[in-house]
PDB file of N, CA and C in Angstrom:
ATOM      1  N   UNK A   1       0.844  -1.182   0.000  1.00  0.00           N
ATOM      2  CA  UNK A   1       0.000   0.000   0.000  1.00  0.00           C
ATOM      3  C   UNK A   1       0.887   1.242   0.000  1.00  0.00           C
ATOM      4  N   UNK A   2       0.963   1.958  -0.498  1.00  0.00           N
ATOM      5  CA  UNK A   2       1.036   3.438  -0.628  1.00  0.00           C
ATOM      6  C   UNK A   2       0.957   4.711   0.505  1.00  0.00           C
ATOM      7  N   UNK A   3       2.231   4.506   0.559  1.00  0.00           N
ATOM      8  CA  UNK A   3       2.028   6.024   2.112  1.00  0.00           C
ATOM      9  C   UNK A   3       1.885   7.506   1.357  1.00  0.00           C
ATOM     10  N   UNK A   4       1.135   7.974   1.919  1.00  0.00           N
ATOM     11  CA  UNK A   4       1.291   9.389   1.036  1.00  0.00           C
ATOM     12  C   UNK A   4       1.208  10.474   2.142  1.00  0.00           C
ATOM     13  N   UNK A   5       1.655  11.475   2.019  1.00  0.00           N
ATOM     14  CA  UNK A   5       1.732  12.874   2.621  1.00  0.00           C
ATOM     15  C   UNK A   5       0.475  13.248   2.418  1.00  0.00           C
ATOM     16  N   UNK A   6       0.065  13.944   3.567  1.00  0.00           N
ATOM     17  CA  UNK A   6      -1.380  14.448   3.792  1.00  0.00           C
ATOM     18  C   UNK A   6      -0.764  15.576   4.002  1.00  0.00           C
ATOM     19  N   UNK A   7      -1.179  16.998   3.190  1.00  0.00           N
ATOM     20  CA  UNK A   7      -0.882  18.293   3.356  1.00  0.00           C
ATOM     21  C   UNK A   7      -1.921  19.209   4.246  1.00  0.00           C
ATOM     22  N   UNK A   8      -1.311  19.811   5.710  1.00  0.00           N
ATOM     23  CA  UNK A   8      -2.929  19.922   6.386  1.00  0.00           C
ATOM     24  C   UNK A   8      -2.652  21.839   6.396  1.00  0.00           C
ATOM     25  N   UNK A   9      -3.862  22.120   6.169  1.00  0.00           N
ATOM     26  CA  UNK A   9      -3.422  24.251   5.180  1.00  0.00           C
ATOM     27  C   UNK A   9      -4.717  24.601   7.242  1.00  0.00           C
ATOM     28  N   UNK A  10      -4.414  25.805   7.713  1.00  0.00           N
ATOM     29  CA  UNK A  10      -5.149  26.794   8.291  1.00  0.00           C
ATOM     30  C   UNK A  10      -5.540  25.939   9.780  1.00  0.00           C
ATOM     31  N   UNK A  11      -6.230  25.324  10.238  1.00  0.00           N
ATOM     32  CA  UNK A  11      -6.724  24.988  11.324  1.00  0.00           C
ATOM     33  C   UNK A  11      -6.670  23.919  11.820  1.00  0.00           C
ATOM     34  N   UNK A  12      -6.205  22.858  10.160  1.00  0.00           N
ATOM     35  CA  UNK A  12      -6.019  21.777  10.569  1.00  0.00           C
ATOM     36  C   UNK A  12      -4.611  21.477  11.131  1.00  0.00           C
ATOM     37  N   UNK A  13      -3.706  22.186  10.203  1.00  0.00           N
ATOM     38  CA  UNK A  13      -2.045  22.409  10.874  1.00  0.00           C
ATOM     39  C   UNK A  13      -2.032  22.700  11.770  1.00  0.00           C
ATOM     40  N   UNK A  14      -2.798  23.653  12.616  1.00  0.00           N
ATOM     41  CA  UNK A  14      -3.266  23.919  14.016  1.00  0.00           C
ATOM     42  C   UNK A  14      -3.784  22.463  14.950  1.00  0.00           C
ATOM     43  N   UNK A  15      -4.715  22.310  14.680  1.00  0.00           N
ATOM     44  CA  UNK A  15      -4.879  21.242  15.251  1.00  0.00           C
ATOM     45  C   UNK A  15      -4.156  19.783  15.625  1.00  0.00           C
ATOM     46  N   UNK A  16      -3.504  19.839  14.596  1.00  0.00           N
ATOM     47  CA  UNK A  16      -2.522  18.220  14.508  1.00  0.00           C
ATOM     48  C   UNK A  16      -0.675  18.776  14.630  1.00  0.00           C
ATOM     49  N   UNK A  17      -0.732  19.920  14.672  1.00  0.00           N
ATOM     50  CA  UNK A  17       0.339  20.222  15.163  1.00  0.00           C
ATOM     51  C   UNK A  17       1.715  20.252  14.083  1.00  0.00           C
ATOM     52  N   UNK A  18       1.244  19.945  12.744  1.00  0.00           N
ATOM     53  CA  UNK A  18       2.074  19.975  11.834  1.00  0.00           C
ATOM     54  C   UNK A  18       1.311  20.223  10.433  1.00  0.00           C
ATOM     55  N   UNK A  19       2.119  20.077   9.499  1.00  0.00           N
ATOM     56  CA  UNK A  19       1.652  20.782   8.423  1.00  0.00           C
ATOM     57  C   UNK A  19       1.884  19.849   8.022  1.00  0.00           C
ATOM     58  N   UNK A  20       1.704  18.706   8.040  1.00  0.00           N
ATOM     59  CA  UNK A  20       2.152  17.100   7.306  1.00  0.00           C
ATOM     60  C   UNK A  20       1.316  15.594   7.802  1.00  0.00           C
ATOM     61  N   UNK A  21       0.732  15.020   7.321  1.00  0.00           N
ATOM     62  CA  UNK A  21       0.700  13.878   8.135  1.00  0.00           C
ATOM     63  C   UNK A  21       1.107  12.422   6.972  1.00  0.00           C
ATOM     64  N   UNK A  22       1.185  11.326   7.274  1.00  0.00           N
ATOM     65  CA  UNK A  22       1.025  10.158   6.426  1.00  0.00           C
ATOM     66  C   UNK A  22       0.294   9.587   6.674  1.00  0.00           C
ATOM     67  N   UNK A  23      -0.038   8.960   5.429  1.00  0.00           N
ATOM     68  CA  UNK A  23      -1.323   8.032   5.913  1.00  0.00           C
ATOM     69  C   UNK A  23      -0.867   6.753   4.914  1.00  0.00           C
ATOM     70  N   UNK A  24      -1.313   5.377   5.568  1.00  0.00           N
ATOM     71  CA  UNK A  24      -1.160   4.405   4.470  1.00  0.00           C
ATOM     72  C   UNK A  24      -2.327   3.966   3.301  1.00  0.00           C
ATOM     73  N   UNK A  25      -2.582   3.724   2.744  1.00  0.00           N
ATOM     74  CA  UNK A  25      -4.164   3.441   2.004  1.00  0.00           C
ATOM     75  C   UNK A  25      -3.924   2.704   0.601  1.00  0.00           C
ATOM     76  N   UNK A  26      -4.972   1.849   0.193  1.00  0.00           N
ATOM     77  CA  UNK A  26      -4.103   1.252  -0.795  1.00  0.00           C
ATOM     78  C   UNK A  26      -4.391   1.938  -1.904  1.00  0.00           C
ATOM     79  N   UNK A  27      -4.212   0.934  -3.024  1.00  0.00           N
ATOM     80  CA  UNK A  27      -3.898   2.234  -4.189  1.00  0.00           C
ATOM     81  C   UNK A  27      -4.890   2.631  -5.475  1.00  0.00           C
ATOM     82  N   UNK A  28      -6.795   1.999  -4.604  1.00  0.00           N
ATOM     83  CA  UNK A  28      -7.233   2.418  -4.954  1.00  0.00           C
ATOM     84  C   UNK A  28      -8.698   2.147  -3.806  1.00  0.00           C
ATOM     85  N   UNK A  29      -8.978   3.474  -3.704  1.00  0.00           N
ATOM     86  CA  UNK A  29     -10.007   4.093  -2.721  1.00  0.00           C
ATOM     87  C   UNK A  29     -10.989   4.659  -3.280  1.00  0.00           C
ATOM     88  N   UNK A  30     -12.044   5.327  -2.559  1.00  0.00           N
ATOM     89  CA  UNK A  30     -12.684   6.253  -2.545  1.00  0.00           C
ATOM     90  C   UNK A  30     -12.779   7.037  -2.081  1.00  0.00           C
ATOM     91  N   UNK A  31     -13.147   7.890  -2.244  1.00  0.00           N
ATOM     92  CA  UNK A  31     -13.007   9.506  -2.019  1.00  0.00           C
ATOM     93  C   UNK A  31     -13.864   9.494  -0.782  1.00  0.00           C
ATOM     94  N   UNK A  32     -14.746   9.010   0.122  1.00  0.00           N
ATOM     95  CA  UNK A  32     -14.979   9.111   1.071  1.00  0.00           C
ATOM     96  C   UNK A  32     -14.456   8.137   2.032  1.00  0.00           C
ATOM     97  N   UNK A  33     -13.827   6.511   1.808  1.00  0.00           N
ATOM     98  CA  UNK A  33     -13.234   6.090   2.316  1.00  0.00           C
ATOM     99  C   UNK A  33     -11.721   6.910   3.050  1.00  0.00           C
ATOM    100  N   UNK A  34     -10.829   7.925   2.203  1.00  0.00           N
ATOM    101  CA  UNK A  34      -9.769   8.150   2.324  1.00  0.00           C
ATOM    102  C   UNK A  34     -10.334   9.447   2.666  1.00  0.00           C
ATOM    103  N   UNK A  35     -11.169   9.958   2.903  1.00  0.00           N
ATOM    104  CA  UNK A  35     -11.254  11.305   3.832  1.00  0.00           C
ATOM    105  C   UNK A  35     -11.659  10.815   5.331  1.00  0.00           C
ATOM    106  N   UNK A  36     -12.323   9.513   5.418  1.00  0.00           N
ATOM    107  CA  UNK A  36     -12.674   8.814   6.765  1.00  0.00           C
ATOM    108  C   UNK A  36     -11.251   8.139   7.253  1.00  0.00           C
ATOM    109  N   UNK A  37     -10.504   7.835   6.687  1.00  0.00           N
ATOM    110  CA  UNK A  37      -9.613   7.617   6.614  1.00  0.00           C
ATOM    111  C   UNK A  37      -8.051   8.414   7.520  1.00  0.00           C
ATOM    112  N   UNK A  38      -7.980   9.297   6.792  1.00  0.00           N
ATOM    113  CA  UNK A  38      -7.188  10.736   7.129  1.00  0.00           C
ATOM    114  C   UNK A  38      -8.234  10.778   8.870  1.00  0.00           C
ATOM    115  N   UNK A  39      -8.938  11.021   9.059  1.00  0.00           N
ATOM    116  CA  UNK A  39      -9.533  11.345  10.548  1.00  0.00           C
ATOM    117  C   UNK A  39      -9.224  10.426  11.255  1.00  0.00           C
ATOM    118  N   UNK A  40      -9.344   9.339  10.440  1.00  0.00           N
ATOM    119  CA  UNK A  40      -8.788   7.860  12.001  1.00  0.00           C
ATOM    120  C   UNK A  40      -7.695   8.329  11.946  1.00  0.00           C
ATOM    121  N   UNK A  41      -6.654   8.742  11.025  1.00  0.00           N
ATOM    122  CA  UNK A  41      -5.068   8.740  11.314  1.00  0.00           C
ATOM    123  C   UNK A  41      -4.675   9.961  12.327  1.00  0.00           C
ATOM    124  N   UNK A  42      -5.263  10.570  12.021  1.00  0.00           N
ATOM    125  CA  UNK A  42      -5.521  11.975  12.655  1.00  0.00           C
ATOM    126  C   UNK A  42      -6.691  12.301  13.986  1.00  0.00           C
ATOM    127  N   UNK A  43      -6.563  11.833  15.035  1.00  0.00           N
ATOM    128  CA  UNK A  43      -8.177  12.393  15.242  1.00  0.00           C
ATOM    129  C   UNK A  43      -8.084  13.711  15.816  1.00  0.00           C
ATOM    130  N   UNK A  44      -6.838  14.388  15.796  1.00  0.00           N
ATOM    131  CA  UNK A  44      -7.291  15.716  16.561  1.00  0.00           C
ATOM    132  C   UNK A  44      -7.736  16.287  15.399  1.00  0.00           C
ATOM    133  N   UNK A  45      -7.861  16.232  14.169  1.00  0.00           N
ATOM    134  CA  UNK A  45      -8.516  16.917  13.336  1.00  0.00           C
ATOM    135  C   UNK A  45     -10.499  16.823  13.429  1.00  0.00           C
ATOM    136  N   UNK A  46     -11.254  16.060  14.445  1.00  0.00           N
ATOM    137  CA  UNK A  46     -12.157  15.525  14.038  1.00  0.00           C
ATOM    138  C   UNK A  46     -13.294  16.827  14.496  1.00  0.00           C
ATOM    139  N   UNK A  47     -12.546  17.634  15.596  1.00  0.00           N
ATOM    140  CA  UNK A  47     -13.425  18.582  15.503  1.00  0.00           C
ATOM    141  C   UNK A  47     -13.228  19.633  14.538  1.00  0.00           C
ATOM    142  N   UNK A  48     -12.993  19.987  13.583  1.00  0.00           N
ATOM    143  CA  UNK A  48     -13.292  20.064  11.961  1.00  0.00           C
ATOM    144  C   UNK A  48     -14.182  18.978  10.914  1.00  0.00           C
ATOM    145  N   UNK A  49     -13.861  18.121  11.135  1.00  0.00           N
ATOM    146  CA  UNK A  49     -14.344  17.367  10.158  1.00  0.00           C
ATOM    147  C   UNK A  49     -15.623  17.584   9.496  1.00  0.00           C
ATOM    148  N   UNK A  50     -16.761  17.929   9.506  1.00  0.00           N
ATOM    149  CA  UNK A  50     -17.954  18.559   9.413  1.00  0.00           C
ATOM    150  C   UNK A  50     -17.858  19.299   8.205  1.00  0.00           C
ATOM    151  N   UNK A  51     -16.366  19.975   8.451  1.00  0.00           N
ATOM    152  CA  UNK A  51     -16.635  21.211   7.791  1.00  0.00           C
ATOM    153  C   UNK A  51     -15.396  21.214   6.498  1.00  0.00           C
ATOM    154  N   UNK A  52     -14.336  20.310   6.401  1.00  0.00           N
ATOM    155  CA  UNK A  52     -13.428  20.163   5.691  1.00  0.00           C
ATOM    156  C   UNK A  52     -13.773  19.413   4.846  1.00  0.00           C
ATOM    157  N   UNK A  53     -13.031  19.503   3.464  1.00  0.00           N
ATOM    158  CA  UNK A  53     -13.062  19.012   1.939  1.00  0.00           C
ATOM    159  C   UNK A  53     -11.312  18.186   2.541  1.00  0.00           C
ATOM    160  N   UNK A  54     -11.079  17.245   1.302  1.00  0.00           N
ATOM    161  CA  UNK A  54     -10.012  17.013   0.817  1.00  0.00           C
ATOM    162  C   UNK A  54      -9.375  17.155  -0.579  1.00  0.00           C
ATOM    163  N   UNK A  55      -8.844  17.818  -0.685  1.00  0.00           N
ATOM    164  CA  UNK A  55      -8.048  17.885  -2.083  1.00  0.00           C
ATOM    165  C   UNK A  55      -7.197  16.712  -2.730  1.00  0.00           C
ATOM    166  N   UNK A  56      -7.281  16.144  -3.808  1.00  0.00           N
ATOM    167  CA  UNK A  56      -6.537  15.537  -4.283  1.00  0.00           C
ATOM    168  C   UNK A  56      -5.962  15.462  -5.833  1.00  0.00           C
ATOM    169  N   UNK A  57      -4.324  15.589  -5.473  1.00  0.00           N
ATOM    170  CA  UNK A  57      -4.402  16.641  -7.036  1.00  0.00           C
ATOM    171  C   UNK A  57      -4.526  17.605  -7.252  1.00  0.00           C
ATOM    172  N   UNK A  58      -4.776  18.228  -6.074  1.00  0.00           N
ATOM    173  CA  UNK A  58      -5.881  20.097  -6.307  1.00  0.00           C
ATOM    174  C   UNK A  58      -7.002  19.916  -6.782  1.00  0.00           C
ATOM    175  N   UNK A  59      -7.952  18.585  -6.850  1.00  0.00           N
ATOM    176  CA  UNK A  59      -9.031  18.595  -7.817  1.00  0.00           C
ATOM    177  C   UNK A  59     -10.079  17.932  -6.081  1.00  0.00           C
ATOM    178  N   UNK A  60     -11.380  18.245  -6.167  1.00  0.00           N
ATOM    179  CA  UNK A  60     -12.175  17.835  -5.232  1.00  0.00           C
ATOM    180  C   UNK A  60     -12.700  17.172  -5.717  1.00  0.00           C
ATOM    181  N   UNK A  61     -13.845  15.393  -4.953  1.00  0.00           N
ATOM    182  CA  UNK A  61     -14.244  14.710  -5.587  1.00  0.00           C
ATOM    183  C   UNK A  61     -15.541  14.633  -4.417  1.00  0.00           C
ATOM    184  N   UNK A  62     -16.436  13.543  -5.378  1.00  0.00           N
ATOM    185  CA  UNK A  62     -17.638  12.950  -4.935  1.00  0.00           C
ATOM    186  C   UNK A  62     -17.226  12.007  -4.002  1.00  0.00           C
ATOM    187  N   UNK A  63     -18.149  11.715  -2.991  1.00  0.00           N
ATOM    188  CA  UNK A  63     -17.576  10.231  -2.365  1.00  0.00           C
ATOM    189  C   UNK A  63     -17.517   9.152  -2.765  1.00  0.00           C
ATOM    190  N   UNK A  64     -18.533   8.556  -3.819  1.00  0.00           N
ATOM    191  CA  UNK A  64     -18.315   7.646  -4.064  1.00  0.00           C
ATOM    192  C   UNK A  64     -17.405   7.858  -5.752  1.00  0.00           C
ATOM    193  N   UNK A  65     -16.761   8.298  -5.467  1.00  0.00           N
ATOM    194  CA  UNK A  65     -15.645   8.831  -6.910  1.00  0.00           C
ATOM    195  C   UNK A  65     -14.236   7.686  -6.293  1.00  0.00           C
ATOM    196  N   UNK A  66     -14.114   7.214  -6.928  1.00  0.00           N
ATOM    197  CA  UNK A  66     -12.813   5.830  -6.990  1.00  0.00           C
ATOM    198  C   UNK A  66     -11.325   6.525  -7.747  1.00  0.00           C
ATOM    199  N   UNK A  67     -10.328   6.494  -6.924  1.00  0.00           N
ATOM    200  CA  UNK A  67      -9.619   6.999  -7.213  1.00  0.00           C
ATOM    201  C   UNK A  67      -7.471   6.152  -6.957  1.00  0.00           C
ATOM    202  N   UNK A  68      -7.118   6.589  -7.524  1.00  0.00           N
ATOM    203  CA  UNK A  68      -5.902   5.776  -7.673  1.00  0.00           C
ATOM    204  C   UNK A  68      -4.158   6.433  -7.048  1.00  0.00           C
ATOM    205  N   UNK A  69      -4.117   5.991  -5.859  1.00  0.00           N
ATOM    206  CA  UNK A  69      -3.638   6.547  -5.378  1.00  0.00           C
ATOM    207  C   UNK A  69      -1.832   6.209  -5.658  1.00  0.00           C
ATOM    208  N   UNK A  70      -0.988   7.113  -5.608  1.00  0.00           N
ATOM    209  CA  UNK A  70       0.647   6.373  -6.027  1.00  0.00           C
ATOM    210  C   UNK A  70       1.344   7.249  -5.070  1.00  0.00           C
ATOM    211  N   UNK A  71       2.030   6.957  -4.712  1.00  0.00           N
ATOM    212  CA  UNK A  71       3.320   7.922  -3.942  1.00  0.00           C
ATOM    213  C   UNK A  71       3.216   8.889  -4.248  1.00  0.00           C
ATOM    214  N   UNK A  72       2.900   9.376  -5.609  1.00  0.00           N
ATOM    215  CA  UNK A  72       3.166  11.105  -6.020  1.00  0.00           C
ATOM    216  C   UNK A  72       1.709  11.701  -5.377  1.00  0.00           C
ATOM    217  N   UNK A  73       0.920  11.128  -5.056  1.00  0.00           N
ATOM    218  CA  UNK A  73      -0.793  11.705  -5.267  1.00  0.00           C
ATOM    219  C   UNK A  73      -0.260  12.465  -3.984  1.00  0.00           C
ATOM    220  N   UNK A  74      -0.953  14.407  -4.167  1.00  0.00           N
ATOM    221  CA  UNK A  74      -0.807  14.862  -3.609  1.00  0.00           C
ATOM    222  C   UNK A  74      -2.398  14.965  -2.951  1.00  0.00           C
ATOM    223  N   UNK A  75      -2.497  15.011  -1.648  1.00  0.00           N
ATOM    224  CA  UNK A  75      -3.915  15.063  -0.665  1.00  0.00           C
ATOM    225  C   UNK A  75      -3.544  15.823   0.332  1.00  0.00           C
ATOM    226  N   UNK A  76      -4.696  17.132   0.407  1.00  0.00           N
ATOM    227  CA  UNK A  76      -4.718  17.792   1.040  1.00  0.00           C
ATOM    228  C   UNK A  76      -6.098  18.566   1.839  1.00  0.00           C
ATOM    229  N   UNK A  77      -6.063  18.272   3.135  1.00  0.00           N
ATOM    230  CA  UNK A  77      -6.811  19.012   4.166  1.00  0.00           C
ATOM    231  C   UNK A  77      -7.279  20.351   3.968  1.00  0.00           C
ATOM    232  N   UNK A  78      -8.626  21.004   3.687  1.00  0.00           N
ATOM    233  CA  UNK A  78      -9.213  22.593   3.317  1.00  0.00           C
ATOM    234  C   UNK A  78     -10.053  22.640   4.230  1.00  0.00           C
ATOM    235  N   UNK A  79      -9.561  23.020   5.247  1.00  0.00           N
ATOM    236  CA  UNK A  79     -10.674  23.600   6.317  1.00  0.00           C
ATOM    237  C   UNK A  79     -11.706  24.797   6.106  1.00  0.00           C
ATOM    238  N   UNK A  80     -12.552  25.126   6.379  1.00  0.00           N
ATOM    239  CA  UNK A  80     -12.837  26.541   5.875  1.00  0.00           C
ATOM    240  C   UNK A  80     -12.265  27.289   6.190  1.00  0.00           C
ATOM    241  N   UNK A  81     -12.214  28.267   5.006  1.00  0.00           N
ATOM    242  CA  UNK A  81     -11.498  29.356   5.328  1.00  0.00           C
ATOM    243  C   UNK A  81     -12.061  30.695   6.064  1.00  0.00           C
ATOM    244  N   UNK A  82     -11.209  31.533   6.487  1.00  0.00           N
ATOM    245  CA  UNK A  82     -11.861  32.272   7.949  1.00  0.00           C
ATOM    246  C   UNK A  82     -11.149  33.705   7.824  1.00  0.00           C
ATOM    247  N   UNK A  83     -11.566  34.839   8.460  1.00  0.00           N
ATOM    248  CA  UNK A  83     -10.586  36.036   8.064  1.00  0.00           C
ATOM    249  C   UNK A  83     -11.956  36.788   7.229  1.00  0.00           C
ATOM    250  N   UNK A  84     -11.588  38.327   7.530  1.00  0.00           N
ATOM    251  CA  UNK A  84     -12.038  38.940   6.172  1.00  0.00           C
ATOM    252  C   UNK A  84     -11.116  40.002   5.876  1.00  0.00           C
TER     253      UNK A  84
END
């Protein structure tokens, strides 16, 4: 299976204390499996969860959207964003 870097941007880097996490998953998921996923690996992120997307690729998906994951796949944590 495939470790990949979880990129975490605004509240979630806050929360988990880094701007990085790994996660293992194999190397082909779904888009709601591997966002349920990222929270077990993570759970101080869970009070967000509600409210966060995951990026993958820079591209957002459906949950049940099947997707193929490789060492390079970049995934990343979008909390809402906050500020005016």
């Amino acid at each position: 299976m495939p470790r990949v870097k979880v990129l975490l941007f605004g509240k979630a880097a806050e929360l988990a204390e880094s701007r990085e996490i790994t996660v293992e998953v194999p190397e082909t998921i779904l888009y709601g499996e591997l966002f349920e996923k990222i929270f077990e690996v993570e759970p101080s992120l869970n009070p967000i969860k509600s409210t966060c997307v995951i990026a993958i690729d820079q591209k957002y998906g459906g949950k049940e959207e099947q997707i193929t994951i490789t060492n390079r796949t970049e995934i990343a944590v979008i909390p809402p964003l906050s500020g005016g």
